[in-house]
PDB file of N, CA and C in Angstrom:
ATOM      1  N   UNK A   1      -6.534  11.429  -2.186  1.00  0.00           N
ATOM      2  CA  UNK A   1      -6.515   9.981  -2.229  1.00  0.00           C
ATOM      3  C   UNK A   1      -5.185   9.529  -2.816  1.00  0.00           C
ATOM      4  N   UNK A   2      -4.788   8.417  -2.093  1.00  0.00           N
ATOM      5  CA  UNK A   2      -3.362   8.203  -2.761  1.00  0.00           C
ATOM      6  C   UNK A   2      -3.028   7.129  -4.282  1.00  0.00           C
ATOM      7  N   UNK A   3      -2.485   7.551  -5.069  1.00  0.00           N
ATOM      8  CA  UNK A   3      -2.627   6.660  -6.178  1.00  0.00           C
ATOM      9  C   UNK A   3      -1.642   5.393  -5.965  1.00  0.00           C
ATOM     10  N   UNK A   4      -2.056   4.036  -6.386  1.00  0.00           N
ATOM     11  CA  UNK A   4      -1.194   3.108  -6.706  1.00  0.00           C
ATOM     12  C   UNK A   4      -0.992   2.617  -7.986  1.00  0.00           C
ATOM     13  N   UNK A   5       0.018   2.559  -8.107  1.00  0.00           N
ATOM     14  CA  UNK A   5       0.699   1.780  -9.611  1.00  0.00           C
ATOM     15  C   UNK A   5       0.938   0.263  -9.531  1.00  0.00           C
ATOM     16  N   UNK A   6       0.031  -0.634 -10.549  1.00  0.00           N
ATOM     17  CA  UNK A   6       0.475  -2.028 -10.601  1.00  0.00           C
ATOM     18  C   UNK A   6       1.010  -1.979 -11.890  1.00  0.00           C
ATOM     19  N   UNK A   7       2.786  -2.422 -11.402  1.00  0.00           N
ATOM     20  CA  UNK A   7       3.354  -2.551 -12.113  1.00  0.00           C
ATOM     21  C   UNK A   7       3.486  -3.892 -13.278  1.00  0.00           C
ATOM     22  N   UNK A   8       2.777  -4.485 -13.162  1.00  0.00           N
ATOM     23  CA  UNK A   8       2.031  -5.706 -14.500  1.00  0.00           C
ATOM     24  C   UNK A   8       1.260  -4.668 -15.295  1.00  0.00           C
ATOM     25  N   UNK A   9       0.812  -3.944 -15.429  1.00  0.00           N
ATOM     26  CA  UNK A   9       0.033  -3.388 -16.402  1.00  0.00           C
ATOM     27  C   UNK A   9       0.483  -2.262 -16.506  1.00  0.00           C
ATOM     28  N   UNK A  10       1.795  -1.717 -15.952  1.00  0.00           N
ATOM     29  CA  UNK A  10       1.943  -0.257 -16.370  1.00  0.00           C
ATOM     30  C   UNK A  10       3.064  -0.700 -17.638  1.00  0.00           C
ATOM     31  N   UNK A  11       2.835   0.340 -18.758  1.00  0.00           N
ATOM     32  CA  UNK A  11       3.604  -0.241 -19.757  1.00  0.00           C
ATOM     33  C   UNK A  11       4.711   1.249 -20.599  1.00  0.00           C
ATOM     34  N   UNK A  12       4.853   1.673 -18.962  1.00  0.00           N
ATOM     35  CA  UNK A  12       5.754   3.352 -18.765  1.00  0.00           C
ATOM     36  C   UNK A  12       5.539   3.940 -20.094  1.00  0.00           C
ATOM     37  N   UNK A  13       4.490   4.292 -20.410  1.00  0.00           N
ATOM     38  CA  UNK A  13       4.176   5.167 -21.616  1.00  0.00           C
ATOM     39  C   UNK A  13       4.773   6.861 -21.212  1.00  0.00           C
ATOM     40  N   UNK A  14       5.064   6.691 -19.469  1.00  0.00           N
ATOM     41  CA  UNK A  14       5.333   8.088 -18.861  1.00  0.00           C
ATOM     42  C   UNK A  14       4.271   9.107 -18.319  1.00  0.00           C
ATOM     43  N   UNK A  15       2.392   8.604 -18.920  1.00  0.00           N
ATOM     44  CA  UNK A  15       1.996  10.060 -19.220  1.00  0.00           C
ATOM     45  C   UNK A  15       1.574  10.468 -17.931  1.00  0.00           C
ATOM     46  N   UNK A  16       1.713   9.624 -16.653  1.00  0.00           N
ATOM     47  CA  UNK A  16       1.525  10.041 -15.263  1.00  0.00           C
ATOM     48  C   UNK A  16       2.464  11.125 -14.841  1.00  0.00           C
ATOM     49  N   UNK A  17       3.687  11.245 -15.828  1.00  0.00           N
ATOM     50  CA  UNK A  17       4.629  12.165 -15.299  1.00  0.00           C
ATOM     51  C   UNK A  17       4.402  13.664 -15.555  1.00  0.00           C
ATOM     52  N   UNK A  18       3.147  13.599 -16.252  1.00  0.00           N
ATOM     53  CA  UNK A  18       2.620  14.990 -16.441  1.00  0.00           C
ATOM     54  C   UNK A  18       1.862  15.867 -15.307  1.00  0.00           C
ATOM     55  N   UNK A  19       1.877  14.585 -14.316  1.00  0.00           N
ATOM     56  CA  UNK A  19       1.102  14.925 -12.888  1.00  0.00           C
ATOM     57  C   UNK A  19       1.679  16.904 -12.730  1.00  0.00           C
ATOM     58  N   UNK A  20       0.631  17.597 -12.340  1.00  0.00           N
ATOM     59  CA  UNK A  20       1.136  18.974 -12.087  1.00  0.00           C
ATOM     60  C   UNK A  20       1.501  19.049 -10.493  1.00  0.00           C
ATOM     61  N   UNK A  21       1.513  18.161  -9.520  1.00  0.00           N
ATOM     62  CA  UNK A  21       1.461  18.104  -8.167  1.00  0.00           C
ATOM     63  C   UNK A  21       3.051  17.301  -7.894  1.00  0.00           C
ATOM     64  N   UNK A  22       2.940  16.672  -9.168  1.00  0.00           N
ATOM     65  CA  UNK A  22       4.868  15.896  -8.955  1.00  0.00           C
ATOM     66  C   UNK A  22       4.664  14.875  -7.850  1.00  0.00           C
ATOM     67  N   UNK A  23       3.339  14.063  -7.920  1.00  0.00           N
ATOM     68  CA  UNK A  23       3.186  12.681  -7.136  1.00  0.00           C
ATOM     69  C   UNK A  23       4.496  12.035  -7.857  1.00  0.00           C
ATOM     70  N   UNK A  24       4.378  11.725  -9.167  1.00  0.00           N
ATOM     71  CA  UNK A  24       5.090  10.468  -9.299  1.00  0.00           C
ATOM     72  C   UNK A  24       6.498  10.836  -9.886  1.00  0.00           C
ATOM     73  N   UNK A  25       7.529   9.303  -9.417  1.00  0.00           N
ATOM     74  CA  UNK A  25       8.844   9.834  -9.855  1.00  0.00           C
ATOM     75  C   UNK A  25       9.491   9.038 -11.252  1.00  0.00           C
ATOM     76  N   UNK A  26       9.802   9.209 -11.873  1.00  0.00           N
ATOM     77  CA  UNK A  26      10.777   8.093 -12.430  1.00  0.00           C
ATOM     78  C   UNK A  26      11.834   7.224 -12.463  1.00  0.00           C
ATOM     79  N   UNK A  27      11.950   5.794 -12.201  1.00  0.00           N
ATOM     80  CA  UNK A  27      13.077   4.841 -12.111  1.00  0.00           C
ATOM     81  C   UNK A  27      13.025   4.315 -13.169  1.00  0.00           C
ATOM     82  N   UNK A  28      14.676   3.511 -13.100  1.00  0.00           N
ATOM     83  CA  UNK A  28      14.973   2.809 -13.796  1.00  0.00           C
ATOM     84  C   UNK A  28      13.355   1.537 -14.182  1.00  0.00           C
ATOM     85  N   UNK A  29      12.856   0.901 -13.549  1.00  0.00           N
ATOM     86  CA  UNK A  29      11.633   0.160 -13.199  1.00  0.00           C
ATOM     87  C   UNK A  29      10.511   0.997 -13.768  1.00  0.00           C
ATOM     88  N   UNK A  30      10.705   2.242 -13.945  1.00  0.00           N
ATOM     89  CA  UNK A  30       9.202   2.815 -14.219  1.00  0.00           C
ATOM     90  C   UNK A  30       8.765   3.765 -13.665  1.00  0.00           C
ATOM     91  N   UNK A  31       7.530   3.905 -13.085  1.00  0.00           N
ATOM     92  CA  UNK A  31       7.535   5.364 -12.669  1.00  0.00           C
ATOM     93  C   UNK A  31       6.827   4.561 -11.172  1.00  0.00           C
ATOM     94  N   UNK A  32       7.390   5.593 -10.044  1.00  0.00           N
ATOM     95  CA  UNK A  32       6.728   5.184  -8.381  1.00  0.00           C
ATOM     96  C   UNK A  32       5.874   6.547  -8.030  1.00  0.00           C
ATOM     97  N   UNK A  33       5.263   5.847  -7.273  1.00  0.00           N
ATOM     98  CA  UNK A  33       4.389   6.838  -6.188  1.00  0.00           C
ATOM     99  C   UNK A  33       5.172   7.492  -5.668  1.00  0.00           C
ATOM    100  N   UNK A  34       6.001   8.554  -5.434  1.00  0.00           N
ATOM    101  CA  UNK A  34       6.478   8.915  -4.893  1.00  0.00           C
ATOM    102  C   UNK A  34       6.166  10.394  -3.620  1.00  0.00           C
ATOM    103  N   UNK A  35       5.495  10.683  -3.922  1.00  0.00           N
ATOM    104  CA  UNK A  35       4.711  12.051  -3.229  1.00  0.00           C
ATOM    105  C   UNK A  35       2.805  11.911  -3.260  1.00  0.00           C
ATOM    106  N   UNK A  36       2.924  10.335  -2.505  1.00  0.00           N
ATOM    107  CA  UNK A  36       1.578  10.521  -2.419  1.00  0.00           C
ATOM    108  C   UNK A  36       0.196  11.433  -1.765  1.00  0.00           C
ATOM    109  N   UNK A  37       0.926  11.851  -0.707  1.00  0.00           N
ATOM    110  CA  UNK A  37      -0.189  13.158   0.123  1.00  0.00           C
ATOM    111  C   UNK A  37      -0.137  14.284  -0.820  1.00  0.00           C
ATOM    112  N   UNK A  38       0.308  14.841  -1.703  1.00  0.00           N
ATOM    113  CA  UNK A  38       0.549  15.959  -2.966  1.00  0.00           C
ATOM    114  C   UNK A  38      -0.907  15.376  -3.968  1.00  0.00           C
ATOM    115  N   UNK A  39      -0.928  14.416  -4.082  1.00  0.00           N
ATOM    116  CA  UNK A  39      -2.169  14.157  -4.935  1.00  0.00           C
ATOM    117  C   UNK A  39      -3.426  14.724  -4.359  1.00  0.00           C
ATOM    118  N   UNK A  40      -4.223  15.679  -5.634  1.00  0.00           N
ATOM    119  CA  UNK A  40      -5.065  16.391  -5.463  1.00  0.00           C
ATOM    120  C   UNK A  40      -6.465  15.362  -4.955  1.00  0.00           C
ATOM    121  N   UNK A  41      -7.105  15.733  -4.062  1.00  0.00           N
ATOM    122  CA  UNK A  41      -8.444  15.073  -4.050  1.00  0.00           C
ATOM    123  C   UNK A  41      -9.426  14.807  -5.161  1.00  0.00           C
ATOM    124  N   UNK A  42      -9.392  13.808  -6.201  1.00  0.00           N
ATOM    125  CA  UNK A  42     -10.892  13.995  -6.948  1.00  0.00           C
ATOM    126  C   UNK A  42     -10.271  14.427  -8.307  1.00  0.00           C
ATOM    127  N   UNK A  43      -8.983  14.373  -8.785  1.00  0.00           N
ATOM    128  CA  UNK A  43      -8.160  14.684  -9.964  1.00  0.00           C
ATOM    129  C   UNK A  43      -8.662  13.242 -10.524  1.00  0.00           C
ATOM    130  N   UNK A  44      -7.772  12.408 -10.291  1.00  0.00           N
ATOM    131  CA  UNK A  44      -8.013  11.124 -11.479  1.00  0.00           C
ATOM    132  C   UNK A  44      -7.330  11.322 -12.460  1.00  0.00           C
ATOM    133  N   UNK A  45      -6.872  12.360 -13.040  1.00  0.00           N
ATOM    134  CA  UNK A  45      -6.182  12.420 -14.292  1.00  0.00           C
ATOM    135  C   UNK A  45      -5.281  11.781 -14.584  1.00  0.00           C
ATOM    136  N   UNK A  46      -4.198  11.202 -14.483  1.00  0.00           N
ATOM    137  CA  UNK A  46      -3.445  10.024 -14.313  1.00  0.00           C
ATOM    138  C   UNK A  46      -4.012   9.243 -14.837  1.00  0.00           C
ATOM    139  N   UNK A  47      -4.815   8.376 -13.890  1.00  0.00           N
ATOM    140  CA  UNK A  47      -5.807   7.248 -13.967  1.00  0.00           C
ATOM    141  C   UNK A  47      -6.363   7.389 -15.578  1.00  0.00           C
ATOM    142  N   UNK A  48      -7.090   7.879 -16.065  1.00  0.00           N
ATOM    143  CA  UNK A  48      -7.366   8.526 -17.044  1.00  0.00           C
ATOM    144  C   UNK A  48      -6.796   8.715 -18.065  1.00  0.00           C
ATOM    145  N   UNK A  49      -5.136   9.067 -17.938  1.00  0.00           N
ATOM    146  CA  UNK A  49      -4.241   9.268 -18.783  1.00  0.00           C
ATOM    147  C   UNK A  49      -3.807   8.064 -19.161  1.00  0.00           C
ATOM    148  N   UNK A  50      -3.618   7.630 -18.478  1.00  0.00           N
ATOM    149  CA  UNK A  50      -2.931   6.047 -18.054  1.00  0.00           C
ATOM    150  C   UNK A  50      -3.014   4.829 -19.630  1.00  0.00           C
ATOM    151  N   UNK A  51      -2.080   4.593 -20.322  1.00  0.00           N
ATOM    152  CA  UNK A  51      -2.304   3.824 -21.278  1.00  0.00           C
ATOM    153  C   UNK A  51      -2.531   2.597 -21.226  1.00  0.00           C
ATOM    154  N   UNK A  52      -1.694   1.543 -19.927  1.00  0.00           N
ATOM    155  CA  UNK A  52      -2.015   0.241 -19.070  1.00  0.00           C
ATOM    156  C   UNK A  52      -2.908   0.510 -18.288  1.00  0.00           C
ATOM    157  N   UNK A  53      -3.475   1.394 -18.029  1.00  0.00           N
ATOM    158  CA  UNK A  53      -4.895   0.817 -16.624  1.00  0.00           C
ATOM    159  C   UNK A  53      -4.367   0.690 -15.802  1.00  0.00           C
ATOM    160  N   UNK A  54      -3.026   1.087 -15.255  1.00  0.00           N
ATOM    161  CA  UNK A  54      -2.253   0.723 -14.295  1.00  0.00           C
ATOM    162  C   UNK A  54      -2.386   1.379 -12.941  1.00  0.00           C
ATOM    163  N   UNK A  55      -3.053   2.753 -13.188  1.00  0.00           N
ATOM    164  CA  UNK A  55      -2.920   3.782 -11.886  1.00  0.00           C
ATOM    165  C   UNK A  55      -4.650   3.063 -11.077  1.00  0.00           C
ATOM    166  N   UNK A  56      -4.553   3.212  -9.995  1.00  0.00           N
ATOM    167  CA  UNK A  56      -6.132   2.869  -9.474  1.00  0.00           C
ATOM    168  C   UNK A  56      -6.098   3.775  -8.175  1.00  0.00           C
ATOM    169  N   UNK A  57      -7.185   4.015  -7.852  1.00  0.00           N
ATOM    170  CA  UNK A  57      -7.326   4.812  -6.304  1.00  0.00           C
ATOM    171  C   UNK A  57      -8.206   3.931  -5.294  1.00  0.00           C
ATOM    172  N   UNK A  58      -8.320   4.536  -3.999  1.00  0.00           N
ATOM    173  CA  UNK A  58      -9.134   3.973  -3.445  1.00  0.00           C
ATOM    174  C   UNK A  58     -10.922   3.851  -3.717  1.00  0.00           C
ATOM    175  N   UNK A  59     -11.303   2.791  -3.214  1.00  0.00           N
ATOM    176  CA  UNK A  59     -12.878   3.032  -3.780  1.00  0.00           C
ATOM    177  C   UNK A  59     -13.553   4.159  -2.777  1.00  0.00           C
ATOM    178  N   UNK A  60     -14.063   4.904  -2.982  1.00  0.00           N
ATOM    179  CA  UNK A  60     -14.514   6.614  -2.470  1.00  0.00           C
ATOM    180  C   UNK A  60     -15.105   5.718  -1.327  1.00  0.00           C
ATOM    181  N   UNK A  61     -16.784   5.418  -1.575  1.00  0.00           N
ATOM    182  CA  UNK A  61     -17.424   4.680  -0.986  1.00  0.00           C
ATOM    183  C   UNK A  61     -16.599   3.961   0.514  1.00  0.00           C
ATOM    184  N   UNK A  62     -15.811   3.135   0.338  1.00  0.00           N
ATOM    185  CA  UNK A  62     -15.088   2.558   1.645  1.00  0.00           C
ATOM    186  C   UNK A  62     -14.268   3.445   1.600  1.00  0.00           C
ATOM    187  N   UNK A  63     -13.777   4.478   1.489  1.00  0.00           N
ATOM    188  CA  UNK A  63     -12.916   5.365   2.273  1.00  0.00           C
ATOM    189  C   UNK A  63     -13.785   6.168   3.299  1.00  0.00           C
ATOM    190  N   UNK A  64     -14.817   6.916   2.699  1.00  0.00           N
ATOM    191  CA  UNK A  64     -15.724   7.469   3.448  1.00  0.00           C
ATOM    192  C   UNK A  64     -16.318   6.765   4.370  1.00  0.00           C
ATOM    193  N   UNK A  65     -16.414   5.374   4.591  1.00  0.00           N
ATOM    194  CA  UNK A  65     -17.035   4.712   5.519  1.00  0.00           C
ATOM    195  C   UNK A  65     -16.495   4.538   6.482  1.00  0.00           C
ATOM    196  N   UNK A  66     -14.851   4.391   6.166  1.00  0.00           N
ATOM    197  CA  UNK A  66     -13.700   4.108   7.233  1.00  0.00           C
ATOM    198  C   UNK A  66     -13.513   5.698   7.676  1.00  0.00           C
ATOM    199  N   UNK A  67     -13.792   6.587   7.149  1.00  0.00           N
ATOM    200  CA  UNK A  67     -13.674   8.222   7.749  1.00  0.00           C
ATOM    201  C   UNK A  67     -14.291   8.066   8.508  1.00  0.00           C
ATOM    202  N   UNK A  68     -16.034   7.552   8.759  1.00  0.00           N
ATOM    203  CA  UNK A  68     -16.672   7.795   9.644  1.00  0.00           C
ATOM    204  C   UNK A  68     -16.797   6.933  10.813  1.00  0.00           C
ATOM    205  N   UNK A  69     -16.126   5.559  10.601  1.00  0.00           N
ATOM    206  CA  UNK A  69     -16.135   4.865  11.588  1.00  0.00           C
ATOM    207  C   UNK A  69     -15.001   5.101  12.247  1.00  0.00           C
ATOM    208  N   UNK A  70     -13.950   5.473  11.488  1.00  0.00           N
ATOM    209  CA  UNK A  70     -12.346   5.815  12.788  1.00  0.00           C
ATOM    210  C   UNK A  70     -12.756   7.682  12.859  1.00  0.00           C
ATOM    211  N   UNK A  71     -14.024   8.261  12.960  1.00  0.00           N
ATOM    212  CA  UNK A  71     -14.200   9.422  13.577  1.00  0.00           C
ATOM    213  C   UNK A  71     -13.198  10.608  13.400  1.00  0.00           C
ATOM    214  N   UNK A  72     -12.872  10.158  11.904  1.00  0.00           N
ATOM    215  CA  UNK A  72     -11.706  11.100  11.225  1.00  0.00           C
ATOM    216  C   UNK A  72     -12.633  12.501  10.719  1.00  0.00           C
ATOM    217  N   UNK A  73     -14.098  12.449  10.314  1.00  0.00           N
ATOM    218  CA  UNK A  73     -14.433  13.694   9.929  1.00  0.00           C
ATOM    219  C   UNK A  73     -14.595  14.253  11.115  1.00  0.00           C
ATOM    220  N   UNK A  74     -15.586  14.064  12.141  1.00  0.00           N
ATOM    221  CA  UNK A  74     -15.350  14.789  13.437  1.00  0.00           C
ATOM    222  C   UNK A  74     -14.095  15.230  14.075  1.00  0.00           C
ATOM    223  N   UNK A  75     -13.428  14.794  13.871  1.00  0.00           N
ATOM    224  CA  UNK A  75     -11.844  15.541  14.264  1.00  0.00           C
ATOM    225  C   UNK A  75     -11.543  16.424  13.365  1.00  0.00           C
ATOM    226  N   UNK A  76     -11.627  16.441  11.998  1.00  0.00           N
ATOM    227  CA  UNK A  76     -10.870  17.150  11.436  1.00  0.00           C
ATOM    228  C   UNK A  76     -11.831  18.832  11.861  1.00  0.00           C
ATOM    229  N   UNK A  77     -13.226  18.455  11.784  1.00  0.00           N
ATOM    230  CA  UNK A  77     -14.342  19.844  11.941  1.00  0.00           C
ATOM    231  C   UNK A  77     -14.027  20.145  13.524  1.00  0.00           C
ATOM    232  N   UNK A  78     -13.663  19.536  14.308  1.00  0.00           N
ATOM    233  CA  UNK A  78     -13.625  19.886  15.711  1.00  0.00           C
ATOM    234  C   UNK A  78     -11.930  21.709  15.751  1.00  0.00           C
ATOM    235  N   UNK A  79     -10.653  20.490  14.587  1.00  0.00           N
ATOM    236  CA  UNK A  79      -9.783  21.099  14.400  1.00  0.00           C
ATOM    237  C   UNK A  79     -10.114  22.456  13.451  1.00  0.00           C
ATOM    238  N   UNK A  80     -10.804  22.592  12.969  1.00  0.00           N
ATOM    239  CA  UNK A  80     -10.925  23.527  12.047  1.00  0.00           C
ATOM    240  C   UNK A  80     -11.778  24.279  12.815  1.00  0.00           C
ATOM    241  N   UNK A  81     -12.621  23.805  13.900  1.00  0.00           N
ATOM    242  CA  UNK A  81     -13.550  24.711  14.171  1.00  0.00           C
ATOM    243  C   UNK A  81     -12.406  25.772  16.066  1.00  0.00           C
ATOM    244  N   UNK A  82     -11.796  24.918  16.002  1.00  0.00           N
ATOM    245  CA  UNK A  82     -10.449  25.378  17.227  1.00  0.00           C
ATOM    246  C   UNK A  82      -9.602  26.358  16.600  1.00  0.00           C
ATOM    247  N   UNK A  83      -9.260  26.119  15.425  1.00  0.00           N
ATOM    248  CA  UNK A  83      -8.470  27.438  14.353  1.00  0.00           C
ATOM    249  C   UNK A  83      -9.088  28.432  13.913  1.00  0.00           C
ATOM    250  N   UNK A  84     -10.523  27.988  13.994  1.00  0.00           N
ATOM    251  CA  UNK A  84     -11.433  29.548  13.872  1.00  0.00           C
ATOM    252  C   UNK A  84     -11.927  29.215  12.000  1.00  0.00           C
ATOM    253  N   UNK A  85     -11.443  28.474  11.354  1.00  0.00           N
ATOM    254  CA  UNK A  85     -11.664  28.347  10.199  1.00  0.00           C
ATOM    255  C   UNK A  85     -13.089  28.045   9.718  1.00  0.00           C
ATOM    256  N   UNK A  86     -13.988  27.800  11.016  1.00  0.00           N
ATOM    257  CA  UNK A  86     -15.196  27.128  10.813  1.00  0.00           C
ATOM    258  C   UNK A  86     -16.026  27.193  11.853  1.00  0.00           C
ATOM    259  N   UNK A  87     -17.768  27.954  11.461  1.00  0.00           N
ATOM    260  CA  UNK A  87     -18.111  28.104  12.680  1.00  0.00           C
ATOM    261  C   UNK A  87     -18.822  27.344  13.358  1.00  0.00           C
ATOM    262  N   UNK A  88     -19.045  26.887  14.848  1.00  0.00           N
ATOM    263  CA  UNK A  88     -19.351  25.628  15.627  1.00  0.00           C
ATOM    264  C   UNK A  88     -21.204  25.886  15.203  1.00  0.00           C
ATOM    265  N   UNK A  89     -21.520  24.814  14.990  1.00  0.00           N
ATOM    266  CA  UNK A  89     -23.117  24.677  14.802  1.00  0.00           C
ATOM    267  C   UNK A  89     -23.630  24.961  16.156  1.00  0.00           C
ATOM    268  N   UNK A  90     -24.807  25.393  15.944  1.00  0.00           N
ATOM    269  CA  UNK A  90     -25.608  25.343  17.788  1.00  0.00           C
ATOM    270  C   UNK A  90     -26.539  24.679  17.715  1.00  0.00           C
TER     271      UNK A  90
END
C-alpha cells in the first residue's frame, strides 16, 4: 500500500527515515514518498512512528473492493497460476 505524507502535520521529526525498504527520501521541505511500490504490505510502521500523524495509507476495506471490482485479484491468480506458482482449482 502506498504511504502519503500531509505535509501540515508532518513536523520532520525524521523517524519515517528509519523505513528499512528506503520508501522515503529527504528534502530540503521534509521528507517525500519517494519509493512508493518498495513499501511493505501491512507494515504501518511509519504511520506508527510518526510524531505529526502525518503518514496515512489507504483504507484496506476500499482498496479491496476496488481489487475486486477492476478484477485485479483474478488476474493476478490467473498470472501466477500461468508461471506455475499456483495450482489451478478444479
Amino acid at each position: 500500500m502506498v504511504p502519503t505524507i500531509d505535509p501540515e502535520k508532518c513536523v520532520k521529526c525524521g523517524m519515517c527515515m528509519n523505513c528499512g525498504q528506503k520508501v522515503y527520501r529527504w528534502t530540503k521541505e521534509g521528507p517525500v514518498v519517494a519509493q512508493p511500490y518498495k513499501c511493505v504490505v501491512g507494515c504501518t510502521t511509519c504511520a506508527t512512528l510518526c510524531q505529526g500523524n502525518a503518514i496515512t495509507f489507504p483504507d484496506k476495506d476500499k482498496l479491496r473492493e476496488l481489487y475486486k471490482k477492476e478484477g485485479i485479484w483474478a488476474k493476478v491468480k490467473r498470472e501466477l497460476i500461468k508461471e506455475g506458482k499456483l495450482e489451478p482449482e478444479e
